[in-house]
N, C-alpha and C. Protein backbone atom coordinates (compact mmCIF):
# COMPACT_ATOMS: atom_id res chain seq x y z
N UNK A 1 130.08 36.53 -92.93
CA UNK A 1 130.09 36.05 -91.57
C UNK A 1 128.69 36.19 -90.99
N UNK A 2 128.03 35.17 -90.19
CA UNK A 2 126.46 35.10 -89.68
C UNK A 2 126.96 35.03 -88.14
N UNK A 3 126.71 36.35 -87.39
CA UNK A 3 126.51 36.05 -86.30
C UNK A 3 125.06 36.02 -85.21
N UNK A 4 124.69 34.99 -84.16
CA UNK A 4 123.52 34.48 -83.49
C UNK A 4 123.84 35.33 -82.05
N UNK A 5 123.24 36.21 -81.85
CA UNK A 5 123.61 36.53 -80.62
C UNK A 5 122.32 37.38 -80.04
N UNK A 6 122.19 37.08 -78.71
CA UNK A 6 121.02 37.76 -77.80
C UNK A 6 121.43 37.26 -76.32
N UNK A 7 120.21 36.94 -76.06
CA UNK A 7 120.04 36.31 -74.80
C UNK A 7 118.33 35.70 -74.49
N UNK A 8 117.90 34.59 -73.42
CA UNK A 8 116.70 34.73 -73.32
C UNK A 8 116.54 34.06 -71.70
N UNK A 9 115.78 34.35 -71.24
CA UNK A 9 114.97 34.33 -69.79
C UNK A 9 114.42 33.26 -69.64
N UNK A 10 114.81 32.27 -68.24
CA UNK A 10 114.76 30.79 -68.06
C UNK A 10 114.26 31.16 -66.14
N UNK A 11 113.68 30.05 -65.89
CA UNK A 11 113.87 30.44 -63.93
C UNK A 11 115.11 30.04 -63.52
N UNK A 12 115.18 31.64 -62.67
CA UNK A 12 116.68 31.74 -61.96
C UNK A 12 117.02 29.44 -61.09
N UNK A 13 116.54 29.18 -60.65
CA UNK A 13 116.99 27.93 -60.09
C UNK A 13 117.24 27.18 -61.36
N UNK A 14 116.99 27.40 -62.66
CA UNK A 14 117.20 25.78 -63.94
C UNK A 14 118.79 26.77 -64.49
N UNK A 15 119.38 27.91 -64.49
CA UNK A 15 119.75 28.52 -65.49
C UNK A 15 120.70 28.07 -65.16
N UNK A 16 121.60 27.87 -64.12
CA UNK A 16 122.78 27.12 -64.44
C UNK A 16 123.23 25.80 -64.53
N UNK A 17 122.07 25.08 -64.57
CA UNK A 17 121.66 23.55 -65.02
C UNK A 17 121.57 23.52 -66.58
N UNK A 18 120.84 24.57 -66.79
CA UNK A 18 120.91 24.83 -68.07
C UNK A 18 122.14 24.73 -68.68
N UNK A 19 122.85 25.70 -68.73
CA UNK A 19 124.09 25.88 -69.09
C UNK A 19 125.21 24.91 -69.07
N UNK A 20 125.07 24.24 -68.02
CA UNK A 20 125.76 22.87 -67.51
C UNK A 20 125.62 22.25 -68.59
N UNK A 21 124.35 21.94 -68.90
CA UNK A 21 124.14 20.75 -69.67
C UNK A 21 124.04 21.07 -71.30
N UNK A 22 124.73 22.18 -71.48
CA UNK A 22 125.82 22.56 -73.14
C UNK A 22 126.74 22.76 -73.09
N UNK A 23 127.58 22.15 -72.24
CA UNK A 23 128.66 22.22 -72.33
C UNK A 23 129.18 21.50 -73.62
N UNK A 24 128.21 19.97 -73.53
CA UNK A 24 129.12 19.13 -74.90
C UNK A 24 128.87 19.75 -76.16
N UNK A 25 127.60 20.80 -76.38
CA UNK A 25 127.05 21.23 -77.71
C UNK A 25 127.91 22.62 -77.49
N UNK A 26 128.31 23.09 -76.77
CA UNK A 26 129.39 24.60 -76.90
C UNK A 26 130.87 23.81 -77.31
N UNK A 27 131.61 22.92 -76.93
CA UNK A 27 132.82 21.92 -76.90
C UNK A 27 133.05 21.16 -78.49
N UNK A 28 131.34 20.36 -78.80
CA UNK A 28 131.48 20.53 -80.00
C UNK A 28 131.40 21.84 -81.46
N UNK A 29 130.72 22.44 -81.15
CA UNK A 29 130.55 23.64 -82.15
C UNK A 29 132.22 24.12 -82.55
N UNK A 30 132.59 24.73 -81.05
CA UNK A 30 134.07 25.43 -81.46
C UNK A 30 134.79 24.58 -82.39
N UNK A 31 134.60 23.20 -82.10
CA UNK A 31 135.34 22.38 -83.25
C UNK A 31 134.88 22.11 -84.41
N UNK A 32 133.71 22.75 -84.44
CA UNK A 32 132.87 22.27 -86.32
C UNK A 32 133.51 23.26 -87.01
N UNK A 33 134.43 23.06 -88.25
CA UNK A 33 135.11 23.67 -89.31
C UNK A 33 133.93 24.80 -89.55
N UNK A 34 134.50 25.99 -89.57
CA UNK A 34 133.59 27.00 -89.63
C UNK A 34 133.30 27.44 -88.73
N UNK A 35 133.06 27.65 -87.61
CA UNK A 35 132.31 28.09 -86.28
C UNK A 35 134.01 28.95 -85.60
N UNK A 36 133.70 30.36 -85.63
CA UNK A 36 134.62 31.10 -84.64
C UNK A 36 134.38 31.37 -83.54
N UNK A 37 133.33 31.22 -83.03
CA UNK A 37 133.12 31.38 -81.60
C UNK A 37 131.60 30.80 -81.34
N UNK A 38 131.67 30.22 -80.04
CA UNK A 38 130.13 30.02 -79.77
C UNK A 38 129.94 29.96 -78.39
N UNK A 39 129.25 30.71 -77.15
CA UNK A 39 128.98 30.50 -76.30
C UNK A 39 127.55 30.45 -75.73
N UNK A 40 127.28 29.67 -74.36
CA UNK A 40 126.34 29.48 -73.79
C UNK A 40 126.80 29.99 -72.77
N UNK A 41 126.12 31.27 -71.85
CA UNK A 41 126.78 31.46 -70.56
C UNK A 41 125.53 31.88 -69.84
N UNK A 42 125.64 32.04 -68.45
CA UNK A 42 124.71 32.41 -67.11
C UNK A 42 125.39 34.10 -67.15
N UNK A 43 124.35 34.87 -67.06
CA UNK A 43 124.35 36.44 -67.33
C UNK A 43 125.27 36.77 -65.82
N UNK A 44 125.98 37.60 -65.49
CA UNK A 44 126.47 38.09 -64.63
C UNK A 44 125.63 38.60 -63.73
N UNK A 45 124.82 39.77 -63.95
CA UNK A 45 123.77 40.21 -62.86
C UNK A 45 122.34 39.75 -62.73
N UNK A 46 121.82 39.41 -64.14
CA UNK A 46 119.93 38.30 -63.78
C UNK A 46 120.50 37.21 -63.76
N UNK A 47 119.83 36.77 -62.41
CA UNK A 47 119.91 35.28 -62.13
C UNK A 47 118.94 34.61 -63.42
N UNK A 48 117.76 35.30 -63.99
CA UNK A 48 117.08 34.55 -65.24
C UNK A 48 117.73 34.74 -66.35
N UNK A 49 118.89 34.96 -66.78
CA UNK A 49 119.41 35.62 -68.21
C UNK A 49 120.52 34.60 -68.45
N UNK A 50 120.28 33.92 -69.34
CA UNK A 50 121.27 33.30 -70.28
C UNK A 50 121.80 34.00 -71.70
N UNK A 51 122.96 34.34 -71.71
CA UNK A 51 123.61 34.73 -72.97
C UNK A 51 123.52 34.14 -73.99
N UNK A 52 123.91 33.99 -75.24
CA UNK A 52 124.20 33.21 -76.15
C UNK A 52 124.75 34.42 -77.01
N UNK A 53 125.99 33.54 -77.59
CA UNK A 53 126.90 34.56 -78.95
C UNK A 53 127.32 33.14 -79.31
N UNK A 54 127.19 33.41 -80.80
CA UNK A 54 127.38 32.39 -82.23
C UNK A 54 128.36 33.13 -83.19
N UNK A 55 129.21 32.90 -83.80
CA UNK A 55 130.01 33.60 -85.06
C UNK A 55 130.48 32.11 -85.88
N UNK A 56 129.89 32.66 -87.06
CA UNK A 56 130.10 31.34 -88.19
C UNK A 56 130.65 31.70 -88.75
N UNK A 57 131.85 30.91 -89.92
CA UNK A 57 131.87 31.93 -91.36
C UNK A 57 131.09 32.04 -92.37
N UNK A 58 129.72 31.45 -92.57
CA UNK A 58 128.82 31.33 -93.25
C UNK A 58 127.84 30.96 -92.84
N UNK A 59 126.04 31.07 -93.70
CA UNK A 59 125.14 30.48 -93.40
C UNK A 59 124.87 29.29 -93.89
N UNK A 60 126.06 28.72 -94.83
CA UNK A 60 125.59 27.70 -95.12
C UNK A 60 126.35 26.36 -93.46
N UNK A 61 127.57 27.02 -93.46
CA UNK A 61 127.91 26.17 -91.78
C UNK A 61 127.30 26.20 -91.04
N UNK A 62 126.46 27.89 -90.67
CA UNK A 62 125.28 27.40 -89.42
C UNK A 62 124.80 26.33 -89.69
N UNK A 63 124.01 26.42 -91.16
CA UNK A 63 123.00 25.50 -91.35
C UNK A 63 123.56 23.77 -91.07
N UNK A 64 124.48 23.56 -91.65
CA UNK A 64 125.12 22.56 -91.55
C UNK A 64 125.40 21.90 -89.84
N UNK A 65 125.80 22.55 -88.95
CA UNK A 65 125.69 22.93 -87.56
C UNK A 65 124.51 22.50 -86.93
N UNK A 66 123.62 23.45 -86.96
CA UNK A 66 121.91 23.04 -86.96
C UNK A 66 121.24 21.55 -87.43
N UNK A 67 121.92 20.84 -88.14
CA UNK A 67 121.65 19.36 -88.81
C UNK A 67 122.21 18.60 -87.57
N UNK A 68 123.67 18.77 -87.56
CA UNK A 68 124.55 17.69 -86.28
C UNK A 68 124.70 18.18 -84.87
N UNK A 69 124.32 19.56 -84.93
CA UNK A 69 124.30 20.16 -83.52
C UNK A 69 123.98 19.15 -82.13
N UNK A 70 122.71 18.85 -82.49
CA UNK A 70 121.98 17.45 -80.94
C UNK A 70 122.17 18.28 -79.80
N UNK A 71 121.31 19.57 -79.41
CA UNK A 71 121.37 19.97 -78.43
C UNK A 71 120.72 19.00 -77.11
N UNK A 72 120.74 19.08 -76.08
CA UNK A 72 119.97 18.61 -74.87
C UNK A 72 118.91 18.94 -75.09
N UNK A 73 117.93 17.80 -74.43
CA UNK A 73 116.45 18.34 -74.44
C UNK A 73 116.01 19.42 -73.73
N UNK A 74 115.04 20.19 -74.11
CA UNK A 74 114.70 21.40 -73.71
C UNK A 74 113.52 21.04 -72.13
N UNK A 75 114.43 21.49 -71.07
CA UNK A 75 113.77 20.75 -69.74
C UNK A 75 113.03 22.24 -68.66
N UNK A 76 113.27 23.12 -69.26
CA UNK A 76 112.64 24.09 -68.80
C UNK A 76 111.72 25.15 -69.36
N UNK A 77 111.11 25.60 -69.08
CA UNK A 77 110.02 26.88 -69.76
C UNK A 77 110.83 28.37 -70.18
N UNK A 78 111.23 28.46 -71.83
CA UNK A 78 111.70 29.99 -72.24
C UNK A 78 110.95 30.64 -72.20
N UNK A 79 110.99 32.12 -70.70
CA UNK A 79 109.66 32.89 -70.65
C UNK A 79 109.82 34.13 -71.26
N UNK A 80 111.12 34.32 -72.05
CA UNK A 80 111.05 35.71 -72.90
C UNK A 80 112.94 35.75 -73.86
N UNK A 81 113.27 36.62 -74.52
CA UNK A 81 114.38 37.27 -74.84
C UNK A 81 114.40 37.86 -75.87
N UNK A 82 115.38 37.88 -75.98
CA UNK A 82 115.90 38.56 -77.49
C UNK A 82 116.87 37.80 -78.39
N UNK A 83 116.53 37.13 -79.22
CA UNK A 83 117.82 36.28 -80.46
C UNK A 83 118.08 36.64 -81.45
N UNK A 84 118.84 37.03 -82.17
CA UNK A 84 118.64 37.74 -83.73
C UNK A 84 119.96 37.62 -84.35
N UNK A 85 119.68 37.08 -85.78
CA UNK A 85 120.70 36.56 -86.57
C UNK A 85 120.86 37.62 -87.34
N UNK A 86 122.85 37.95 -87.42
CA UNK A 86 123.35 39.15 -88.20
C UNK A 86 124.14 38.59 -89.45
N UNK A 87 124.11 39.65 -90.69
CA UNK A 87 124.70 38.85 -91.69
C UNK A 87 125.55 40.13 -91.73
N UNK A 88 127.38 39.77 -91.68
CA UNK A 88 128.20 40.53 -91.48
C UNK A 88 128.73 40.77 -92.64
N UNK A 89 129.22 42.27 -93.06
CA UNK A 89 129.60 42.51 -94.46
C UNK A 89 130.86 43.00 -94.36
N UNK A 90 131.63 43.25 -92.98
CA UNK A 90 133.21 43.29 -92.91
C UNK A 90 133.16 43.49 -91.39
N UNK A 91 134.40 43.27 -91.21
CA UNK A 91 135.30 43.06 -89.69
C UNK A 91 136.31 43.26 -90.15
N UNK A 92 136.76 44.62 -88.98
CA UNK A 92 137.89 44.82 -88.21
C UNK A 92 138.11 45.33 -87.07
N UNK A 93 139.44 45.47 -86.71
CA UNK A 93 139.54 45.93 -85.50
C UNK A 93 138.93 46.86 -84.55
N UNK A 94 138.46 46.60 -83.45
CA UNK A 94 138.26 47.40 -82.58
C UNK A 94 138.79 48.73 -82.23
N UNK A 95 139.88 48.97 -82.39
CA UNK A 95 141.19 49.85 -82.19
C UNK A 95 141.64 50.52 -83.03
């Protein structure tokens, strides 16, 4: 399992324009065979903080993903974050 998850720093006025405008690339992903979760979200307390969490069942589906993905054009300045890809060697429960 490859999971994509961080966050990165956009100006507070584009970030939920931002987000808006993946909705169709978050809508499609959940449906690409392979992909268990994928979000784009606006951070709860920084108005500059966009989330992002990815869970694939493989790197070869990211990759595959990454080919047909067609995100929106990139219309604002990324002035910092953190992104980092995990390669998972088991899952279970929380509990």
């Amino acid at each position: 399992m490859i999971i994509v998850a961080g966050y990165f720093q956009i100006d507070a006025a584009d970030r939920d324009k931002y987000v808006k405008l993946h909705e169709d690339v978050i809508s499609r992903a959940r449906k690409f065979e392979g992909c268990l979760d994928f979000a784009i979200t606006a951070d709860a307390v920084d108005p500059e903080r966009v989330n992002l969490f990815e869970r694939w069942e493989s790197d070869e589906v990211l990759n595959s993903w990454r080919a047909v993905a067609n995100p929106p054009e990139q219309f604002t300045e990324i002035k910092g974050g953190d992104l980092a890809k995990f390669e998972i060697a088991s899952v279970g429960s929380p509990y």
